[in-house]
C-alpha atoms as a PDB file:
ATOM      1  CA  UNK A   1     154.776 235.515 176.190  1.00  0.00           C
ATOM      2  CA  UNK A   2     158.357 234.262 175.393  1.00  0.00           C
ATOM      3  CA  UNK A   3     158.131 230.352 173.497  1.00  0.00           C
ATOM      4  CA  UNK A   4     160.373 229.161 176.278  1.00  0.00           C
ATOM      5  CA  UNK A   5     157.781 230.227 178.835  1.00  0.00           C
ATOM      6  CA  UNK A   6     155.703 227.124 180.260  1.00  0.00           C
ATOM      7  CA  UNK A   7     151.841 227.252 179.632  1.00  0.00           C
ATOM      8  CA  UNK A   8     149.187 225.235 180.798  1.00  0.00           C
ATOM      9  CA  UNK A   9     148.398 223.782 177.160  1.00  0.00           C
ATOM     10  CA  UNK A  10     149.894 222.175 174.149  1.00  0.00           C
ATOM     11  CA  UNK A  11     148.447 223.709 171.470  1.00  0.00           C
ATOM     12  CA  UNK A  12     148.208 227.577 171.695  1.00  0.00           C
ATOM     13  CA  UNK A  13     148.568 230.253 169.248  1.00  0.00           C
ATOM     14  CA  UNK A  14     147.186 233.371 170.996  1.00  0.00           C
ATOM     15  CA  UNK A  15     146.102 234.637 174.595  1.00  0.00           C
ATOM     16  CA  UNK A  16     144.437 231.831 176.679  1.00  0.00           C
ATOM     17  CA  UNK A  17     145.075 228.333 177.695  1.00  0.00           C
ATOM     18  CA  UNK A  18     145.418 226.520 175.043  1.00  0.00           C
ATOM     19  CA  UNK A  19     144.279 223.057 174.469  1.00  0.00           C
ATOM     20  CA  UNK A  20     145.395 219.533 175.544  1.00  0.00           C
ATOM     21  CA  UNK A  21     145.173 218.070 172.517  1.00  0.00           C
ATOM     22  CA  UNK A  22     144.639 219.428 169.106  1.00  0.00           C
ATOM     23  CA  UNK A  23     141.264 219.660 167.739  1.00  0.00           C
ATOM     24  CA  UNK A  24     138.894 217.357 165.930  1.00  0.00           C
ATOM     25  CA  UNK A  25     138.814 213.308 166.671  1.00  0.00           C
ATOM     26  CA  UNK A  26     141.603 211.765 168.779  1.00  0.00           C
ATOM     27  CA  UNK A  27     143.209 208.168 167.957  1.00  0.00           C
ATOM     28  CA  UNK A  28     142.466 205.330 170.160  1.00  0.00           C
ATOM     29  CA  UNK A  29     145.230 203.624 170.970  1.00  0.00           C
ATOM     30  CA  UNK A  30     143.316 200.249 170.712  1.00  0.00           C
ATOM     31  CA  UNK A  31     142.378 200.830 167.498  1.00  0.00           C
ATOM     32  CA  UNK A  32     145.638 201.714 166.355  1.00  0.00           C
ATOM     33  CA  UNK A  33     146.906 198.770 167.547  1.00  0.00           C
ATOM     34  CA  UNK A  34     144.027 196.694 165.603  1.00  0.00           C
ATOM     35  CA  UNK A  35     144.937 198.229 162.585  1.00  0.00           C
ATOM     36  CA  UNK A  36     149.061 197.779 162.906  1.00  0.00           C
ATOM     37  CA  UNK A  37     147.612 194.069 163.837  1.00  0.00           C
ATOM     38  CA  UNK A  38     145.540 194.030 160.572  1.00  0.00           C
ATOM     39  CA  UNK A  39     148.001 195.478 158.022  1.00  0.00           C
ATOM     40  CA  UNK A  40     150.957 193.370 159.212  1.00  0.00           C
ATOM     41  CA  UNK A  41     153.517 194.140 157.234  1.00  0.00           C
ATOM     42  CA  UNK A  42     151.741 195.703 154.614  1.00  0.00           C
ATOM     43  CA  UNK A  43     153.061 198.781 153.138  1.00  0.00           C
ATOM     44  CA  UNK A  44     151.242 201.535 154.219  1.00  0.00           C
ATOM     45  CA  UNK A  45     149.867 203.560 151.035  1.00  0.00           C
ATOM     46  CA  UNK A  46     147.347 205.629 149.981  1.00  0.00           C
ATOM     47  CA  UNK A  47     146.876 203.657 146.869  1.00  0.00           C
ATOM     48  CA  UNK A  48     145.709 200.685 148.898  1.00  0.00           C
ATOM     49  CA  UNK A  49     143.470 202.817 151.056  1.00  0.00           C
ATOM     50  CA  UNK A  50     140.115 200.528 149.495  1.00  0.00           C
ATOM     51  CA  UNK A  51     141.866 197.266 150.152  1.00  0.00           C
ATOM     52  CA  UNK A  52     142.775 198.173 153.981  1.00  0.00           C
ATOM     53  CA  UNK A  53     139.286 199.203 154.262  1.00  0.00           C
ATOM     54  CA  UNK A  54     138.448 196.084 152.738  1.00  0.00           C
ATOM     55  CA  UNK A  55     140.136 194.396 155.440  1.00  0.00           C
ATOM     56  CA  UNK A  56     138.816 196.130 158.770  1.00  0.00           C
ATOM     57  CA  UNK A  57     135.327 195.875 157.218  1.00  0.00           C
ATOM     58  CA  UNK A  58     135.794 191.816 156.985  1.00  0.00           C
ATOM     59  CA  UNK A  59     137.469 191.659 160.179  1.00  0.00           C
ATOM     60  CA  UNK A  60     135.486 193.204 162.243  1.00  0.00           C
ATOM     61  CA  UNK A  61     131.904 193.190 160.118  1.00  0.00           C
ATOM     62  CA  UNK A  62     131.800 197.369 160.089  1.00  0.00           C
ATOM     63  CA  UNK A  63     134.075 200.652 160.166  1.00  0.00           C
ATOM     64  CA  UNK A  64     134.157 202.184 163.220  1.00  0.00           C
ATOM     65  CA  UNK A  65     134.925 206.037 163.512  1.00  0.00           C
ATOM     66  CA  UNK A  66     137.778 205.021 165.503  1.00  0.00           C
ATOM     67  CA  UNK A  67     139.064 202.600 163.154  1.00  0.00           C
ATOM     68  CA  UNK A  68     138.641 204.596 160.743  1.00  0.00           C
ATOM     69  CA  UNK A  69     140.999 207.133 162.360  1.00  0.00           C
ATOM     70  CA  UNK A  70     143.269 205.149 163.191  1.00  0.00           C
ATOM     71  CA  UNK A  71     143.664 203.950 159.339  1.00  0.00           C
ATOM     72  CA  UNK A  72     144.007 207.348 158.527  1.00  0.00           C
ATOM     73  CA  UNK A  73     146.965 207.999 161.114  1.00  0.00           C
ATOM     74  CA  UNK A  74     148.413 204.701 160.100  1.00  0.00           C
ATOM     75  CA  UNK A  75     148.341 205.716 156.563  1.00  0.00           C
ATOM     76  CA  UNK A  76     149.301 209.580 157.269  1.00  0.00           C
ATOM     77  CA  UNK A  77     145.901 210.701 155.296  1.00  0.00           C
ATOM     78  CA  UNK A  78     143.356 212.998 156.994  1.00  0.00           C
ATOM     79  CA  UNK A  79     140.336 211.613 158.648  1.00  0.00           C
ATOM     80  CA  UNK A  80     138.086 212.928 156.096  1.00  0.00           C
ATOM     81  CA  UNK A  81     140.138 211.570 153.085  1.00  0.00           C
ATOM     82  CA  UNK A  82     139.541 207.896 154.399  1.00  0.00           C
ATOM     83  CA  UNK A  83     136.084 208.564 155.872  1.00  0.00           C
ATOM     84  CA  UNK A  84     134.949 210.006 152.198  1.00  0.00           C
ATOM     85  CA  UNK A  85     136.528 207.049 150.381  1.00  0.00           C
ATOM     86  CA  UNK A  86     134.463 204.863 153.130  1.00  0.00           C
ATOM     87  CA  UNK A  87     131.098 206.446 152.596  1.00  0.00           C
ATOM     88  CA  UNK A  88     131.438 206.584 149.318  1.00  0.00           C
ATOM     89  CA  UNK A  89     131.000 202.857 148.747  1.00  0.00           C
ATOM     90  CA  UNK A  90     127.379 200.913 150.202  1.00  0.00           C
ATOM     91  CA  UNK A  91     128.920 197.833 151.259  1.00  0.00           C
ATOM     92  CA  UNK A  92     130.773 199.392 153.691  1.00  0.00           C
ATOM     93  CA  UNK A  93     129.453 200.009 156.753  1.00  0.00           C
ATOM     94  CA  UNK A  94     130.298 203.126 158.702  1.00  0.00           C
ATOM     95  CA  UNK A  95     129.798 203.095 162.511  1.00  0.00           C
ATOM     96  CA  UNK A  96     129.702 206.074 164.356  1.00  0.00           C
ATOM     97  CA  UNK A  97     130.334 206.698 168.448  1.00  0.00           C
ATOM     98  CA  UNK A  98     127.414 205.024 170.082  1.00  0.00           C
ATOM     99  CA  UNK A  99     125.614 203.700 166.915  1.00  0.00           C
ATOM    100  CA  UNK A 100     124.733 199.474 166.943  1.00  0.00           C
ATOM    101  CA  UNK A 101     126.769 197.737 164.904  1.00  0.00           C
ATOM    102  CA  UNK A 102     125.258 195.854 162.527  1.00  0.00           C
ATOM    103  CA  UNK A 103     124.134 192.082 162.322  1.00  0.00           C
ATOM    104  CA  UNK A 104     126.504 190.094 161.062  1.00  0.00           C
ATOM    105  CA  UNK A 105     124.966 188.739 157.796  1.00  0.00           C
ATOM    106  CA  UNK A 106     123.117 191.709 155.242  1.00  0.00           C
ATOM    107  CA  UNK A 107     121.821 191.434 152.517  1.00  0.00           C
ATOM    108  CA  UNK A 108     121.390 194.545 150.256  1.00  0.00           C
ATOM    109  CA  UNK A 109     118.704 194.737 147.453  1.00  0.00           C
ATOM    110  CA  UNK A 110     119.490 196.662 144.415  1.00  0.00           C
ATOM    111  CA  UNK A 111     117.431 199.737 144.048  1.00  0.00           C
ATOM    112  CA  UNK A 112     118.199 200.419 140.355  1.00  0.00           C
ATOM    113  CA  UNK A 113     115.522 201.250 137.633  1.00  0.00           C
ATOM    114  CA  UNK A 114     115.903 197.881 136.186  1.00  0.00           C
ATOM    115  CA  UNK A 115     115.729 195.840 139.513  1.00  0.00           C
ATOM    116  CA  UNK A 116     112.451 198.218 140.622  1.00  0.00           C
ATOM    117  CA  UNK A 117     110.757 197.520 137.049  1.00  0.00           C
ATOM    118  CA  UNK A 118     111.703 193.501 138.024  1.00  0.00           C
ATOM    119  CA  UNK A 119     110.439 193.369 141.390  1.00  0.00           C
ATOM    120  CA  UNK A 120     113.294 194.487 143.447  1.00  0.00           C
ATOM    121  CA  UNK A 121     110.696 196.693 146.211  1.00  0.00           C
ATOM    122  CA  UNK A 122     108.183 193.853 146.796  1.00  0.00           C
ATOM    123  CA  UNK A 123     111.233 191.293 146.692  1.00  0.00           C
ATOM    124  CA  UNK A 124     113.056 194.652 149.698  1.00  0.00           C
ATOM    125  CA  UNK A 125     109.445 194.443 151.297  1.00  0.00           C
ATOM    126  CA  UNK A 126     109.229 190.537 151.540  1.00  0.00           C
ATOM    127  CA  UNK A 127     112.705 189.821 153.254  1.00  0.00           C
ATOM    128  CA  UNK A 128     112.278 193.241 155.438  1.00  0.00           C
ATOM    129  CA  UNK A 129     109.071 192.101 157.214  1.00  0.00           C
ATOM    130  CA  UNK A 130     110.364 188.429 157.542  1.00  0.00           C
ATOM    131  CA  UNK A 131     114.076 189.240 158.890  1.00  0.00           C
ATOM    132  CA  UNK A 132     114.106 193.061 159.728  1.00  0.00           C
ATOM    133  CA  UNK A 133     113.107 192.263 163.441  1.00  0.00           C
ATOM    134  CA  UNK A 134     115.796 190.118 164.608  1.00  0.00           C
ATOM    135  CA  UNK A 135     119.366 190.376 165.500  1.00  0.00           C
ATOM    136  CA  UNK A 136     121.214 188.476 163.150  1.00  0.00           C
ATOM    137  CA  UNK A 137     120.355 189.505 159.648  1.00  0.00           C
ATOM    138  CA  UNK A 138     119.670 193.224 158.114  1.00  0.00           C
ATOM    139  CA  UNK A 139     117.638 194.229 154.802  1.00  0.00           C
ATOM    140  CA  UNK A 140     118.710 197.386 153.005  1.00  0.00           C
ATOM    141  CA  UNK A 141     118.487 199.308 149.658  1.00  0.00           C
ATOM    142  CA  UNK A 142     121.544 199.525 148.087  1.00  0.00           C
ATOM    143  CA  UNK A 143     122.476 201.269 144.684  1.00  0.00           C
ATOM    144  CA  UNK A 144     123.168 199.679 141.636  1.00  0.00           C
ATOM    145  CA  UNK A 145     124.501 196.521 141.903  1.00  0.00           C
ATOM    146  CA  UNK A 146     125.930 196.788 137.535  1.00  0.00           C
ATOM    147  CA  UNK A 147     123.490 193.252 137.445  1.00  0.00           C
ATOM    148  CA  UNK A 148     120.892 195.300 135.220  1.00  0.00           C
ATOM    149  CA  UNK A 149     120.279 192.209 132.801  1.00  0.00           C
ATOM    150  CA  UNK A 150     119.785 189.707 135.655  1.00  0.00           C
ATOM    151  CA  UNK A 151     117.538 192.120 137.700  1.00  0.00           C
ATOM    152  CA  UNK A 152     116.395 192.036 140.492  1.00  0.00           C
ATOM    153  CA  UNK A 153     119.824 191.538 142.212  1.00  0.00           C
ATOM    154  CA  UNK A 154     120.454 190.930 145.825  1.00  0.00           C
ATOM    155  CA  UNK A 155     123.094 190.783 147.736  1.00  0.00           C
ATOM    156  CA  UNK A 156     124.275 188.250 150.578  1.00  0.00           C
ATOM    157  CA  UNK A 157     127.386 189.149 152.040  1.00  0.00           C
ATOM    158  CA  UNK A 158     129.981 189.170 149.246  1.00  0.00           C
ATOM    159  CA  UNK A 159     127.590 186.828 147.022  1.00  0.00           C
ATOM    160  CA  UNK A 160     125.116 188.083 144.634  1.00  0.00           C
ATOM    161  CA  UNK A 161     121.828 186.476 143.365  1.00  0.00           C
ATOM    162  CA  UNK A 162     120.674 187.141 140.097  1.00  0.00           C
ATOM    163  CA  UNK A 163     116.749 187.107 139.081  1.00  0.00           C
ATOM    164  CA  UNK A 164     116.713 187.221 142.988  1.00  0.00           C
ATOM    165  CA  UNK A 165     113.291 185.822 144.429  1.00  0.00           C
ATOM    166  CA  UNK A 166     112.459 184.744 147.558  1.00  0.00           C
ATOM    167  CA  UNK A 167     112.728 180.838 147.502  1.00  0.00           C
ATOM    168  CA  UNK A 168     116.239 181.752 145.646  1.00  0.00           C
ATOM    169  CA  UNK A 169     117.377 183.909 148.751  1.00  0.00           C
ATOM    170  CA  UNK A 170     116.414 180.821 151.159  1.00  0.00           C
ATOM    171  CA  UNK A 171     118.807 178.630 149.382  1.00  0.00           C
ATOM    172  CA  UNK A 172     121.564 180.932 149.574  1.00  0.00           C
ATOM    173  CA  UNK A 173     120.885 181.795 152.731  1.00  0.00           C
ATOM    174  CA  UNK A 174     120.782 178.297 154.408  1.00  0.00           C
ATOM    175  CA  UNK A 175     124.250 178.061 152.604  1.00  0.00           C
ATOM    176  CA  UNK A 176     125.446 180.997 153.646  1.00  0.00           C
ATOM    177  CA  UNK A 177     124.445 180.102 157.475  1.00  0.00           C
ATOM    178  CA  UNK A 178     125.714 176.544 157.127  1.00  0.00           C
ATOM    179  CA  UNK A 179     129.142 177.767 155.843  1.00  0.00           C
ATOM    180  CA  UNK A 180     129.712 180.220 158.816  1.00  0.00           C
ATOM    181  CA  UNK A 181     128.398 177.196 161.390  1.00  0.00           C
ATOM    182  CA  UNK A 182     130.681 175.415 159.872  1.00  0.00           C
ATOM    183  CA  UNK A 183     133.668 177.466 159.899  1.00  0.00           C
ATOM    184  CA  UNK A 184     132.982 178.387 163.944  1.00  0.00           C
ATOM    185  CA  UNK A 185     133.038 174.814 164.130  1.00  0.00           C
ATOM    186  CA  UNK A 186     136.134 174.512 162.256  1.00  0.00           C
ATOM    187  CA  UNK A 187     137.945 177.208 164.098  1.00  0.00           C
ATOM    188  CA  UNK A 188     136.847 175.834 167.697  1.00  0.00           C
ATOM    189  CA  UNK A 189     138.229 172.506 166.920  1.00  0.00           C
ATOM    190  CA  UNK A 190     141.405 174.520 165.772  1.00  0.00           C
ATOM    191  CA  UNK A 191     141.258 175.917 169.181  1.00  0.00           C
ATOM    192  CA  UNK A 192     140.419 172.804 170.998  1.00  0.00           C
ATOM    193  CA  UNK A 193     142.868 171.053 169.174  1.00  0.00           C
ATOM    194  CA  UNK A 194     145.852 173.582 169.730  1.00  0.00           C
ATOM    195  CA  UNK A 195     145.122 173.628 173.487  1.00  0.00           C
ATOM    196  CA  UNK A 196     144.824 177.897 173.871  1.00  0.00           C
ATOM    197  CA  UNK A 197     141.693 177.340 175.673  1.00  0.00           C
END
């Protein structure tokens, strides 16, 4: 078949059809639009691949696959460059096509030798029985934490408590919530205030 001949699809290289679109996971235009939104005017390198990851995880509380994707278009790296570099770190958290997202608030215990010698698994048992059930906070494992002289380590967010214990956890927890009450307060008077309602 001559290569000014019309076929039915796109991407063909021998007898048959071909295909629509080439093969593997195709870019949503939303989320490339998110991410353009997100990065601004940020140069777009592979050298700040972590930081723009960074950035969609805070934004948006997880990676989606599509988001993900989209990163990696916007950034002219393959999909499984950026989704390597994503798994590859715990706090990030990587959600696939029709997986929950997360709650908004985890909290990660470290799983190291030193943390398990100091109580880290009753500490992971404790806090998954009392907050594992409901909707707005998760418990996980998560590796080492580089806290081995203040073990057990948790993690709340971004925050991490040292010689973590229960009663500790419930102070910076109540913090934690207050501060994001507060800031949806804040930003809803911002709104209010502005008149975009």
């Amino acid at each position: 078949m001559a290569l000014d001949q019309k076929t039915d699809g796109v991407w063909k290289s021998g007898k048959g059809k071909g295909r629509k679109t080439p093969k593997g996971r195709q870019v949503n235009e939303q989320a490339i639009d998110d991410i353009k939104v997100l990065l601004g005017n940020r140069e777009r390198r592979a050298d700040l691949l972590i930081e723009y990851l960074h950035l969609i995880q805070d934004k948006f509380k997880h990676l989606s696959s599509q988001h993900l994707a989209a990163l990696a278009e916007e950034l002219r790296l393959s999909q499984t460059e950026v989704y390597e570099v994503a798994s590859f770190y715990a706090h990030f958290d990587i959600v696939k096509e029709g997986e929950e997202i997360p709650p908004s608030l985890t909290i990660r215990v470290c799983d190291s030798l030193s943390c398990e010698l100091a109580g880290a698994q009753d500490l992971l048992l404790k806090l998954g029985e009392k907050y594992n059930s409901g909707r707005d906070v998760r418990v996980v494992r998560a590796p080492c934490m580089g806290r081995c002289d203040t073990a057990p380590t948790l993690e709340i967010g971004h925050n991490h408590i040292d010689n973590a214990n229960e009663e500790k956890y419930l102070k910076r927890y109540r913090r934690t919530m207050s501060m994001q009450k507060f800031l949806i307060i804040k930003n809803l008077k911002t709104i209010l205030h502005v008149g975009d309602i």
